[in-house]
Protein backbone atom coordinates (compact mmCIF):
# COMPACT_ATOMS: atom_id res chain seq x y z
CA UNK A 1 -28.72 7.46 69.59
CA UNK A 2 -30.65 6.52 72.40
CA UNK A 3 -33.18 3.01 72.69
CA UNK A 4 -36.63 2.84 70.81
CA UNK A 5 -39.90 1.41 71.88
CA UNK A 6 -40.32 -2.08 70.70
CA UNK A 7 -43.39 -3.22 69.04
CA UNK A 8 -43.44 -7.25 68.98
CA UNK A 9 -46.92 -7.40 67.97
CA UNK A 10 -46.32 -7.51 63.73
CA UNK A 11 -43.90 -9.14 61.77
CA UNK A 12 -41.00 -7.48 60.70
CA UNK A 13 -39.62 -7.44 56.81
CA UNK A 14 -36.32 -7.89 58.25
CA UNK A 15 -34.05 -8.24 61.66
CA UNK A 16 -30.84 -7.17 61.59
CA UNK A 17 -28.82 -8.38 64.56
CA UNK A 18 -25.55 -6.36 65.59
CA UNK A 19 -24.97 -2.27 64.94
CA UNK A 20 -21.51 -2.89 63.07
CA UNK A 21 -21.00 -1.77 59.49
CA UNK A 22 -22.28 -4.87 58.00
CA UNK A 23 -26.00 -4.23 59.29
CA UNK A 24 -25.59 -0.72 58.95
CA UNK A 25 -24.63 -1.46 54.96
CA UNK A 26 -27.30 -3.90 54.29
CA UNK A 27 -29.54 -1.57 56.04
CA UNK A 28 -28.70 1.68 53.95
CA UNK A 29 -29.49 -0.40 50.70
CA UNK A 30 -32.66 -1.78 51.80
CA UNK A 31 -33.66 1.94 52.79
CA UNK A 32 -32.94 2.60 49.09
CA UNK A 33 -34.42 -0.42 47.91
CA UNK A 34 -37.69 -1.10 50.31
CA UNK A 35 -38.38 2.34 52.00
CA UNK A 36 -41.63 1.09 53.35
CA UNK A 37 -40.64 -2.17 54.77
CA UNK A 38 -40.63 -3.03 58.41
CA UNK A 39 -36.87 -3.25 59.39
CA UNK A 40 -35.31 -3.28 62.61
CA UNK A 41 -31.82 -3.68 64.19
CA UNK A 42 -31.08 -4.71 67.64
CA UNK A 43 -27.51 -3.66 69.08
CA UNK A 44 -26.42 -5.45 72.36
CA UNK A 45 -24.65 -2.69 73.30
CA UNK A 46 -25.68 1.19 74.17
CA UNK A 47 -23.65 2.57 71.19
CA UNK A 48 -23.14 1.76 67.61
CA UNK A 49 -20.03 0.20 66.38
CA UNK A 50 -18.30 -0.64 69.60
CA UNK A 51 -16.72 -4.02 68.66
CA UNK A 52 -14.59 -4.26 65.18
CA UNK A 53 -15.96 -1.45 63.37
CA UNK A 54 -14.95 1.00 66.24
CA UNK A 55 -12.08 3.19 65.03
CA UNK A 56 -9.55 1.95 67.85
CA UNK A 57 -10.57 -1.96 67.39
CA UNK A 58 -9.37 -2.03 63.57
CA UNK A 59 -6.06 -0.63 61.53
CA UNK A 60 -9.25 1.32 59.55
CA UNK A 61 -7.54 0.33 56.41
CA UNK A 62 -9.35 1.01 53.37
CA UNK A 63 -8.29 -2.55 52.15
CA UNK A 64 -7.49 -1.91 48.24
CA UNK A 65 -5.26 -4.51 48.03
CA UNK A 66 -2.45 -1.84 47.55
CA UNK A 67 -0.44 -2.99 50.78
CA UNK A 68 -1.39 -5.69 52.32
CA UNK A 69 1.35 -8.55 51.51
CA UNK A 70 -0.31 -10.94 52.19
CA UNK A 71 -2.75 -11.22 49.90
CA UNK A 72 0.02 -11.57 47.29
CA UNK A 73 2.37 -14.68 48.69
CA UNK A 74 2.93 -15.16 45.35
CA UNK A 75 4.57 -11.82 43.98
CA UNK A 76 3.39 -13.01 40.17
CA UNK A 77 -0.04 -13.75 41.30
CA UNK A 78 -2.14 -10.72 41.79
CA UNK A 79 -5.61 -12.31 41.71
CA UNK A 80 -6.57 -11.44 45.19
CA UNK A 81 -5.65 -8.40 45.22
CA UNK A 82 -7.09 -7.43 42.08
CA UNK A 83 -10.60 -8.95 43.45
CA UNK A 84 -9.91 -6.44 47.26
CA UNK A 85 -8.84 -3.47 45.10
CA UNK A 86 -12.12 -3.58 43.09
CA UNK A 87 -14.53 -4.03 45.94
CA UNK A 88 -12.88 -0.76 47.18
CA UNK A 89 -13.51 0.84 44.06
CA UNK A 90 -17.34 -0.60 44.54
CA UNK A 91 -18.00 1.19 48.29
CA UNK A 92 -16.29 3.84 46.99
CA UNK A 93 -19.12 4.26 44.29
CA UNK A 94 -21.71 3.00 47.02
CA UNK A 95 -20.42 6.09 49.63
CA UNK A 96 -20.32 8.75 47.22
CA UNK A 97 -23.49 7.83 45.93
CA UNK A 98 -24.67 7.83 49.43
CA UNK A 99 -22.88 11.22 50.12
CA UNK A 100 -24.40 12.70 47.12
CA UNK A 101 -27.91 11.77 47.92
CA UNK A 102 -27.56 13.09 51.33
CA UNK A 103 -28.07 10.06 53.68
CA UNK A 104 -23.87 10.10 54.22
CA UNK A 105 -24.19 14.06 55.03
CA UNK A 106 -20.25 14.23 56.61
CA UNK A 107 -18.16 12.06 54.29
CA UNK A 108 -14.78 13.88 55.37
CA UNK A 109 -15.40 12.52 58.84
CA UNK A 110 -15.13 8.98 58.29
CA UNK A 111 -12.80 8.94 54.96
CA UNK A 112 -9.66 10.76 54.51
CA UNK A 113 -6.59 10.63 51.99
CA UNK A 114 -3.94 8.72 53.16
CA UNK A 115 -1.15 6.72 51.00
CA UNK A 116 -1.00 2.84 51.25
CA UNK A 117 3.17 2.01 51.41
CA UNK A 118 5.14 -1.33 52.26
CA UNK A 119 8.78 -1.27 53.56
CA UNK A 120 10.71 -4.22 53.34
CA UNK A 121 14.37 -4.82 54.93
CA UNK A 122 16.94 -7.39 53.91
CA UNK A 123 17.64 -8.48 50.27
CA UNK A 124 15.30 -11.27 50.02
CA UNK A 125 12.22 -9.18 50.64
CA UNK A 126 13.72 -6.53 48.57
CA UNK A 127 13.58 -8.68 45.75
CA UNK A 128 9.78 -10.19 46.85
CA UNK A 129 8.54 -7.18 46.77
CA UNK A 130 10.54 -5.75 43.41
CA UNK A 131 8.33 -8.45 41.77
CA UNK A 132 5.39 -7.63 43.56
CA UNK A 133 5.42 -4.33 41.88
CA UNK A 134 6.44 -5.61 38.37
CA UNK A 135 3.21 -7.79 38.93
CA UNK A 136 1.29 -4.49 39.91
CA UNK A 137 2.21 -2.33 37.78
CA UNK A 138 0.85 -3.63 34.82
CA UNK A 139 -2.20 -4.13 36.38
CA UNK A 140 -4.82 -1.02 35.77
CA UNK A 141 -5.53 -0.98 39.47
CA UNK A 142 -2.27 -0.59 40.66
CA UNK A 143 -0.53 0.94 37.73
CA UNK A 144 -0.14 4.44 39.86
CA UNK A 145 2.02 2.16 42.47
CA UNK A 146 5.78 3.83 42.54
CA UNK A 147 8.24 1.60 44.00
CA UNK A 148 12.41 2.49 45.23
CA UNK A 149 15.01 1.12 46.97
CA UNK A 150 16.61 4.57 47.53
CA UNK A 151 16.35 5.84 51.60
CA UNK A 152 16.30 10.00 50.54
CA UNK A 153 13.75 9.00 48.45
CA UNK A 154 12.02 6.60 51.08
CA UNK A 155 12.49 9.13 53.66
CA UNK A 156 10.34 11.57 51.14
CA UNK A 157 7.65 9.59 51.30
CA UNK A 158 7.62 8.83 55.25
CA UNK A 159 10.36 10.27 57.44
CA UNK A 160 9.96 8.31 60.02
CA UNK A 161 11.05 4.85 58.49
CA UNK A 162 14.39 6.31 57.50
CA UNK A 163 15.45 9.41 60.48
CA UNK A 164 17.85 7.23 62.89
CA UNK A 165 18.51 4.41 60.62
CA UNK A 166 22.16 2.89 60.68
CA UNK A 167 23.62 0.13 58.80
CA UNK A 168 23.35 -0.69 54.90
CA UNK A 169 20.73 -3.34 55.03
CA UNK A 170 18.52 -3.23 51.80
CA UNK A 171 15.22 -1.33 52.35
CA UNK A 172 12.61 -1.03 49.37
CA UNK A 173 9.42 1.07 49.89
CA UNK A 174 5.93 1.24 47.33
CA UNK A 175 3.65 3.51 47.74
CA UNK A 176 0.49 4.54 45.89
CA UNK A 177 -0.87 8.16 47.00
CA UNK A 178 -4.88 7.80 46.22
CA UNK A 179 -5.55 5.43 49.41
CA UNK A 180 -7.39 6.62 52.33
CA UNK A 181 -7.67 5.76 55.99
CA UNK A 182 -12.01 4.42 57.12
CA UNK A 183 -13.26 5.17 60.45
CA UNK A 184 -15.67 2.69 60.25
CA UNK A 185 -17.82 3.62 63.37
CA UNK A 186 -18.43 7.18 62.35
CA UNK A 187 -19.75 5.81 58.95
CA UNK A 188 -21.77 3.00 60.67
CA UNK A 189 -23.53 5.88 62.34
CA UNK A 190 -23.92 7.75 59.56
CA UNK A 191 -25.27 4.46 57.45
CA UNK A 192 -27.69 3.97 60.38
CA UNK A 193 -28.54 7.44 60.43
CA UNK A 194 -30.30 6.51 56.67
CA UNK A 195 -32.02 3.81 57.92
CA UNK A 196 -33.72 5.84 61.01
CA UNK A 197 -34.96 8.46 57.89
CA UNK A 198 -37.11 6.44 56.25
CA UNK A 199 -38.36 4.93 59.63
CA UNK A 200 -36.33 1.71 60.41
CA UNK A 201 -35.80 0.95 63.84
CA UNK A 202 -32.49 1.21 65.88
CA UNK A 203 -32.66 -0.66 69.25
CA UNK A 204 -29.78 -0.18 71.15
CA UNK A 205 -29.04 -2.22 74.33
CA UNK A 206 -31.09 -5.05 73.57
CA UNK A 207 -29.24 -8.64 72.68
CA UNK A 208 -30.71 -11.74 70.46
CA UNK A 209 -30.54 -15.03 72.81
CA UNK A 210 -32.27 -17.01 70.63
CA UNK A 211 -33.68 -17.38 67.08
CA UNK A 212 -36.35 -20.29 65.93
CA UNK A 213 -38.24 -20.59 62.74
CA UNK A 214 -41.79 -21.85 62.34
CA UNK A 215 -43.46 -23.94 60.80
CA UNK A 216 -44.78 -20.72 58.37
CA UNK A 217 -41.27 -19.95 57.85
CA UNK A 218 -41.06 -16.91 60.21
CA UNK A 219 -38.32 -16.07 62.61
CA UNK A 220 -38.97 -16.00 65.79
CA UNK A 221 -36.12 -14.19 68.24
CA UNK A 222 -35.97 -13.70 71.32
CA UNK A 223 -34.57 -10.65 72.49
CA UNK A 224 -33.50 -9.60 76.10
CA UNK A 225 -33.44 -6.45 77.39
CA UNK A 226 -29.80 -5.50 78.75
CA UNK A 227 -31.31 -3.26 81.59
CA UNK A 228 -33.95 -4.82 83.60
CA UNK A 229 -33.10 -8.77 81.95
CA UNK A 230 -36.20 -8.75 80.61
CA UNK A 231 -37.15 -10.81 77.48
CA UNK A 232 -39.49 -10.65 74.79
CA UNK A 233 -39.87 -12.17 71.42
CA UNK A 234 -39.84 -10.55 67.63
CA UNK A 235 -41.11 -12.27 64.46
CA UNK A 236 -39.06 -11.32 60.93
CA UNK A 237 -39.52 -12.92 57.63
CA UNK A 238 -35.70 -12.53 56.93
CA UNK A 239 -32.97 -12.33 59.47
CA UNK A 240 -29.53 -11.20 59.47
CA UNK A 241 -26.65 -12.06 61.67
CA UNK A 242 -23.91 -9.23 61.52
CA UNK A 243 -22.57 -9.71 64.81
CA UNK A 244 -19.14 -9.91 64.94
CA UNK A 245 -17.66 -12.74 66.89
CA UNK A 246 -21.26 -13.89 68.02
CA UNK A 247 -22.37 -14.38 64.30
CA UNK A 248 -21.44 -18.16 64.21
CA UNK A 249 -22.47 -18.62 68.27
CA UNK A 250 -26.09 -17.36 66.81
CA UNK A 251 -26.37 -18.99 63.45
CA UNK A 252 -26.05 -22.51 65.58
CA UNK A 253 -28.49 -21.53 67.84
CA UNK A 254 -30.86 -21.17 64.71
CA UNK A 255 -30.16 -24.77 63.43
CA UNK A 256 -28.70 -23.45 60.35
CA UNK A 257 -27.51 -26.30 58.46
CA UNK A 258 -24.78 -24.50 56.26
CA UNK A 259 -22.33 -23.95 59.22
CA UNK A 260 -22.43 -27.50 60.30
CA UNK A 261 -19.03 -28.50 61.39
CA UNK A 262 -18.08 -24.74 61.35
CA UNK A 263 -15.76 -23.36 64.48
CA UNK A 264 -14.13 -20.28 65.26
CA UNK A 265 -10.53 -19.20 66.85
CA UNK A 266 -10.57 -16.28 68.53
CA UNK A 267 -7.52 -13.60 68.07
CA UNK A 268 -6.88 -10.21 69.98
CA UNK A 269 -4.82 -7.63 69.54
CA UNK A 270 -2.42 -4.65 70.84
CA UNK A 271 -1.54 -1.75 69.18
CA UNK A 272 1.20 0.98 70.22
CA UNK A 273 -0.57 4.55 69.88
CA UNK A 274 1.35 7.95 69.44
CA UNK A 275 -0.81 11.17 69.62
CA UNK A 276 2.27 13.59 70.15
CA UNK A 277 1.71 16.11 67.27
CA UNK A 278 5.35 16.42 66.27
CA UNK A 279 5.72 12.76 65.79
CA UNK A 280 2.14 12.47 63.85
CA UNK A 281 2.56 15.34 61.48
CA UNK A 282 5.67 13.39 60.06
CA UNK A 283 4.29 10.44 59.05
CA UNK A 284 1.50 10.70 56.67
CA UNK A 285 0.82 7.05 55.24
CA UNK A 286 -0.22 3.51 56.02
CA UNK A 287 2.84 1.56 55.92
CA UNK A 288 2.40 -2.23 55.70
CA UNK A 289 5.48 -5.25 56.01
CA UNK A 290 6.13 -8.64 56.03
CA UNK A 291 4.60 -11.17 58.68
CA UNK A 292 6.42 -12.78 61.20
CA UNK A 293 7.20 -16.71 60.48
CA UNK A 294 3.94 -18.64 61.51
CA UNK A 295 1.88 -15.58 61.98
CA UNK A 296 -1.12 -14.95 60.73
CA UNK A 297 -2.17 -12.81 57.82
CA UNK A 298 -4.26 -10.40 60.05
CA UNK A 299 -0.70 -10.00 62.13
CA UNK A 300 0.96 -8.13 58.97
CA UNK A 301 2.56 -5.58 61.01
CA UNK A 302 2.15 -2.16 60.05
CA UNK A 303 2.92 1.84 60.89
CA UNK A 304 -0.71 3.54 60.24
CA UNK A 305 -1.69 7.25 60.02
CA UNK A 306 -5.38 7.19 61.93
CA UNK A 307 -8.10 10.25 61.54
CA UNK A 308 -10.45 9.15 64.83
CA UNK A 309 -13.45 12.37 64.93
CA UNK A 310 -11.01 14.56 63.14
CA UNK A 311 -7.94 13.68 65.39
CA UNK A 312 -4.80 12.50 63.80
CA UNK A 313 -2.72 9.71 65.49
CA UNK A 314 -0.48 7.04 64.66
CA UNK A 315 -0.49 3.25 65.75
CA UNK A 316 1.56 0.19 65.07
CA UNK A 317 0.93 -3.18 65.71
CA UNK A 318 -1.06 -5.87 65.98
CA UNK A 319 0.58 -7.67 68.73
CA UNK A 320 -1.36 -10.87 69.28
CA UNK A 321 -3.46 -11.82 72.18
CA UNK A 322 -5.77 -14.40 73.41
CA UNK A 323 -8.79 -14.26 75.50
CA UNK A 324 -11.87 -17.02 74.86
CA UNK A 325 -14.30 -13.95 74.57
CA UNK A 326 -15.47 -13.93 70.82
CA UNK A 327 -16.23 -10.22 71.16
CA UNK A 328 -14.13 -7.52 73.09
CA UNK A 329 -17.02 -6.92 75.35
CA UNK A 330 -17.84 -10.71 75.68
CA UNK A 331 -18.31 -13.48 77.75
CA UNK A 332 -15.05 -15.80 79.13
CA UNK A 333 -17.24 -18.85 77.83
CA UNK A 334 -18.00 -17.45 74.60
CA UNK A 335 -15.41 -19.81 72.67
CA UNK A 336 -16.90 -22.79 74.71
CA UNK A 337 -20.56 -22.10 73.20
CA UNK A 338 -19.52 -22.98 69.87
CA UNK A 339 -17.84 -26.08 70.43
CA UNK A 340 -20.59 -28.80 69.39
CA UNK A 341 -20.19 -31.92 68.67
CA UNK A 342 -20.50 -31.80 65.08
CA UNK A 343 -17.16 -29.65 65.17
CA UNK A 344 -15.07 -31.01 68.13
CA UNK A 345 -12.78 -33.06 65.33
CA UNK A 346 -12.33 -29.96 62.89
CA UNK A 347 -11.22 -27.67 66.33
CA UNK A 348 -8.48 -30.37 67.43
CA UNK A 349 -7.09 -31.22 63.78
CA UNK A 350 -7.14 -27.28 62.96
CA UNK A 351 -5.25 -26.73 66.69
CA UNK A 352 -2.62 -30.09 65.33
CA UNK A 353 -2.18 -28.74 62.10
CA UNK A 354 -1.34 -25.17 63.31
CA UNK A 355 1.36 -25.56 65.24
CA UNK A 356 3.89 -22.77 64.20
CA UNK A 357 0.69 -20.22 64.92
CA UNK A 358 0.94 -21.73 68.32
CA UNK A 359 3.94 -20.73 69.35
CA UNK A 360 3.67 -17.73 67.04
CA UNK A 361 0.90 -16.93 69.88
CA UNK A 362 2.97 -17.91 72.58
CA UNK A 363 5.56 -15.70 71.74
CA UNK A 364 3.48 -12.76 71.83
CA UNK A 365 1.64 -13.34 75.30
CA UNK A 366 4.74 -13.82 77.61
CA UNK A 367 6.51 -10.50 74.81
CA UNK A 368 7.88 -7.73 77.21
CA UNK A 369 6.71 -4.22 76.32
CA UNK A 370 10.46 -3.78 75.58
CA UNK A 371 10.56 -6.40 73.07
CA UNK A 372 7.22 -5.27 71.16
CA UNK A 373 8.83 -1.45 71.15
CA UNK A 374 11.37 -3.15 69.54
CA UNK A 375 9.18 -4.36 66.52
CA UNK A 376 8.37 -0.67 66.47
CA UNK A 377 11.90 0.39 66.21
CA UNK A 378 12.11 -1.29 63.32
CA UNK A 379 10.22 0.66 61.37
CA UNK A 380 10.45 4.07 62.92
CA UNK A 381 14.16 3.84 63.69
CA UNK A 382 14.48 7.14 66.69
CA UNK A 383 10.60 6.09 68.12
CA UNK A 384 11.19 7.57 71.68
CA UNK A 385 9.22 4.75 73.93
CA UNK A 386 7.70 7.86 75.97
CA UNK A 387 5.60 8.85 73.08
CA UNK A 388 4.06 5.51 72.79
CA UNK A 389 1.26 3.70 75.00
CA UNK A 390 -0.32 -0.14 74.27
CA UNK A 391 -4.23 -0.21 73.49
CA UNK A 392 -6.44 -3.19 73.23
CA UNK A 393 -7.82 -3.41 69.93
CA UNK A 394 -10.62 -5.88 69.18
CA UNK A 395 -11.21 -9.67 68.99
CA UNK A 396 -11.14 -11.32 65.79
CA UNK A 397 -13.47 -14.60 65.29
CA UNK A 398 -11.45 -16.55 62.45
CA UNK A 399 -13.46 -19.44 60.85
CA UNK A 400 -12.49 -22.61 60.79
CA UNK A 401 -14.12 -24.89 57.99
CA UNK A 402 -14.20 -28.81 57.44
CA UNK A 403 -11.35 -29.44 55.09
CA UNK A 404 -12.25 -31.84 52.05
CA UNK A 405 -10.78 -34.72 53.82
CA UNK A 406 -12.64 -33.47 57.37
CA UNK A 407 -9.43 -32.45 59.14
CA UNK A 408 -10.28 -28.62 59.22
CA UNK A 409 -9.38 -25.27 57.66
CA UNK A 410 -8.41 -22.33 59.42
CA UNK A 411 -9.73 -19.53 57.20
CA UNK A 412 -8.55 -15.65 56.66
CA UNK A 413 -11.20 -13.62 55.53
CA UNK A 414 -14.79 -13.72 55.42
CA UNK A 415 -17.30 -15.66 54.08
CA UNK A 416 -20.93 -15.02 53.47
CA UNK A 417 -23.33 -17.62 54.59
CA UNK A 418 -27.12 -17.70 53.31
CA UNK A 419 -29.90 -20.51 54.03
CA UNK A 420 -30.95 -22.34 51.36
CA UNK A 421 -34.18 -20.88 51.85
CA UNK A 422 -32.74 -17.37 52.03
CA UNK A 423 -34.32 -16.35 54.93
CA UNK A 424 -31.14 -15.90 57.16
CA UNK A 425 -28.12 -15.06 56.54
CA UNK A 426 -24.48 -14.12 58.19
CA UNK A 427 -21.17 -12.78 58.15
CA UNK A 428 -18.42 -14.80 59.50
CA UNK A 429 -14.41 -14.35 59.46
CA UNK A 430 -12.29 -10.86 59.46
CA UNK A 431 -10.28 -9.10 57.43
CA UNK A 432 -10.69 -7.13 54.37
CA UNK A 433 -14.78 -7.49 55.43
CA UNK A 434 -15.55 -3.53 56.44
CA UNK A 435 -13.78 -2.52 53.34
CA UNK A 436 -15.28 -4.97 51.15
CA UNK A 437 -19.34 -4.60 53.15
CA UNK A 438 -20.84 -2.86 49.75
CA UNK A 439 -19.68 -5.67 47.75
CA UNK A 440 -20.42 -8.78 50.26
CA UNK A 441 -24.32 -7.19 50.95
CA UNK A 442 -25.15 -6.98 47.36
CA UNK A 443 -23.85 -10.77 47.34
CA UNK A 444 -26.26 -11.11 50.09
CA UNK A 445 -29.54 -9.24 48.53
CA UNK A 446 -28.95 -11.19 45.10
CA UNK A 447 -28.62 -14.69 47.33
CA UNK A 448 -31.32 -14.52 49.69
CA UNK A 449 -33.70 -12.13 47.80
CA UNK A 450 -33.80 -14.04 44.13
CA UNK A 451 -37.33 -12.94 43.04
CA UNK A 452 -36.54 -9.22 44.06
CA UNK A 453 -33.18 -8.94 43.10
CA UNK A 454 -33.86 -8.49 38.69
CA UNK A 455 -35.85 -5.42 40.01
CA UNK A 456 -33.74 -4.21 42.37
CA UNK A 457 -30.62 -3.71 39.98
CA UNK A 458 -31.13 -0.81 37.98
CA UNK A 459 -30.92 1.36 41.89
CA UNK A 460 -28.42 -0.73 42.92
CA UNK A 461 -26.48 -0.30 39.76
CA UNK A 462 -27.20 3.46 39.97
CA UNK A 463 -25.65 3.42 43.92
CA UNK A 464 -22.48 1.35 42.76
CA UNK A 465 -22.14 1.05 38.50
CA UNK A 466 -19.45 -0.94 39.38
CA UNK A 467 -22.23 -3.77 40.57
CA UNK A 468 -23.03 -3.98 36.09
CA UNK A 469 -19.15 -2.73 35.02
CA UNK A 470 -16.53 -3.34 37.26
CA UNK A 471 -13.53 -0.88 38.12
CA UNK A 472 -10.38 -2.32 36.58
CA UNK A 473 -11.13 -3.40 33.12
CA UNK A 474 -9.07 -0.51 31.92
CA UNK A 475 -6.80 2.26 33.22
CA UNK A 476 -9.97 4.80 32.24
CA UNK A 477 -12.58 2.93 34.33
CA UNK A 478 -9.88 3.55 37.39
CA UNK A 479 -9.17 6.78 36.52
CA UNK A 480 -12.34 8.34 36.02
CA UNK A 481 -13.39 6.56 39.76
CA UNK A 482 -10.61 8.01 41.31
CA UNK A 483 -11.34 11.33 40.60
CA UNK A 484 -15.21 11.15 41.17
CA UNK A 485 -15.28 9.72 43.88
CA UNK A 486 -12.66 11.70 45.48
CA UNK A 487 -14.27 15.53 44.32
CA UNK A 488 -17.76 13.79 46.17
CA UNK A 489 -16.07 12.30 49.52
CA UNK A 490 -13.29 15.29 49.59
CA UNK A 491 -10.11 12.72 49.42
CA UNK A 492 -7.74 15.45 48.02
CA UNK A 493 -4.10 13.32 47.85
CA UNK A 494 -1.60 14.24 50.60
């Protein structure tokens, strides 16, 4: 996709800032929605996708709540993962519809069928996750979920967690076969391929600096050319701010009172990747695990199948790194331009409070490459270290809140933050967002567009019926998804 003309002379319906799958989302539904408006995005980069929704920057998880531990601490408590698993079922809906309609024209090359597992060793995460799945399985969602403690059976499922293995240490496995594995870039493009159809623009290569909003309640941004330096200015009656790591660096810069004492932490990451063909064709799931002590939830460590442009590898990981850069292609003094007064005491208490994270961190900068193959070996028992090479994934902005009591929160997720007004609007946080981006935008239109919205929700209904009857109510509802969605996108179980 190449750069676009800009025309600054009208004012634009809406501004979407960043070319990641939350603009690309919000973008596809306004195409559905508002054909005829004046829309344009502005990419800093020359490609789409190249920070978190690039297929090499994320696990590409399509987060279901099926695997990932930590959203259930609590093995009897399965309220999170109940709420992930059916804002998968939602962009399910959303893609298929999407694929049906023509504007997702390749579905097979950005979803594929791939089963969610968890391994646990030793007896007392045997037993966590034994009541995990009695929690599960009652659950509609997750009542397809088979669970053992038996290796030949294990070993059925994904040879490579048992071949090699010595020792009698307890091992327990669940797996649930209808997950899938999200390139998230390749559907970005796609998504953003709707949006060009009906007209929208796609600027690549051009970054936001600066966003004001006059007195008439129009945006004003100022937007600088990444070739020449140049700047010029764009007016937009609604603005949003999907950009990553920069989204909370920009929403200060527009004065926006809602993320007033709001910081970020930045987090990295390492993965090992495999593309040897006789070691890839053998292992044919996700396979999630327990955290380290004082790591953080987006450091689950896991043993993933990945489908990159039709290329199968495998990677495990995350190992945790640091850099100040709040994207991957950032700036050193990124992390330094969102320190304002107004959050200084929230950073320090978070930083106090956090201590075990600390040295959690610690321990993975000065980690040999010998030590982190051994995290490996853990799971895939006979991994030969000559297979395996370290990539730099991408750079994870974590939000950090005033606490109640003003001391700070440091917060795993995302959250969704809209002007009172509803003009502007952005995405801060991580993990399960790219999954969840159907759900989280149609939070977004019903937020900041309140006097559209009641008309709107009959097509946006139609693109996800899970928006006016949620997936989940009963085994039917999850059923009949399942298999719809999976005859439109092709996901034909492994």
């Amino acid at each position: 996709m190449t750069r676009e003309k800009l025309d600054h002379g009208s004012v634009r319906d809406a501004v979407l800032i960043g070319g990641g799958i939350m603009s690309a989302t919000l973008g596809a539904m306004i195409a559905k929605l508002q054909p005829t408006w004046s829309v344009a995005l502005y990419e800093r980069m020359d490609e789409l996708a190249g920070e978190s929704s690039n297929p090499w920057n994320n696990a590409g998880t399509g987060h279901s709540g099926l695997c990932e531990l930590n959203y259930m601490p609590d093995p009897k408590d399965a309220t999170k993962a109940a709420e992930i698993a059916r804002a998968f079922h939602l962009s399910r809906q959303f893609w298929a519809s999407l694929a049906k309609s023509g504007d997702l024209p390749d579905p097979g090359m950005f979803v594929s069928p791939t089963p969610h597992m968890d391994v646990v060793f030793g007896a007392r995460d045997v037993e966590y996750l034994r009541q995990r799945f009695e929690t599960l399985r009652e659950h509609p969602l997750f009542s397809a979920m088979e669970y053992s403690e038996d290796p030949v059976r294990i070993a059925e499922w994904a040879p490579l967690l048992i071949g090699g293995r010595e020792g009698d240490e307890p091992i327990a496995a669940t797996r649930y076969q209808e997950g899938t594995d999200v390139d998230f870039a390749e559907l970005t493009r796609q998504l953003v391929g709707s949006m060009s159809a009906v007209g929208f623009e796609i600027n690549l290569g051009y970054e936001v600096t600066k966003l004001r909003k006059g007195d008439d309640g129009i945006w004003t941004l100022t937007i600088r050319d990444s070739r020449n330096r140049r700047t010029s200015r764009v007016r937009s009656r609604f603005v949003f701010v999907g950009a990553g790591g920069y989204a909370l660096k920009l929403l200060q810069k527009a004065k926006v009172p809602e993320v007033r004492g709001y910081g970020v932490f930045p987090f990295g990451a390492q993965f090992f990747r495999t593309d040897n063909p006789e070691v890839v064709r053998n292992h044919e799931s996700k396979v999630y695990s327990q955290a380290e002590f004082g790591a953080p939830p987006m450091s689950v460590p896991h043993l993933d199948k990945r489908m990159v442009d039709g290329q199968p590898s495998l990677l495990f990981g995350p190992y945790a790194t640091f850099s100040t850069r709040l994207l991957k292609h950032g700036r050193l003094i990124d992390l330094f331009t969102t320190v304002k007064a107004g959050n200084i005491k929230v950073l320090i208490a978070v930083g106090l409070q956090n201590l075990t994270l600390v040295k959690y961190l610690i321990g993975q900068l000065v980690a040999t490459r010998k030590a982190k193959f051994k995290e490996l070996q853990r799971f895939y028992p006979a991994a030969n270290p000559d297979d395996w090479y370290l990539i730099q994934a991408g750079q994870r902005a974590q939000l950090i809140k005033p606490g109640v009591d003003q001391t700070g929160v440091l917060m795993f997720g995302t959250e969704l933050v809209c002007s009172s007004d509803g003009s502007i609007a952005g995405l801060l946080g991580a993990s399960p967002g790219a999954s969840t981006a159907p759900t989280i935008m149609l939070d977004l239109l019903s937020r900041c567009f309140p006097d559209q919205y009641p008309s709107w929700f009959a097509t946006l209904s139609a693109l996800a019926p899970a928006l006016s009857s949620p997936v989940g109510g009963d085994q039917s509802s999850v059923d009949t998804n399942i298999a719809e969605t999976a005859n439109v996108l092709g996901l034909h179980a492994v």
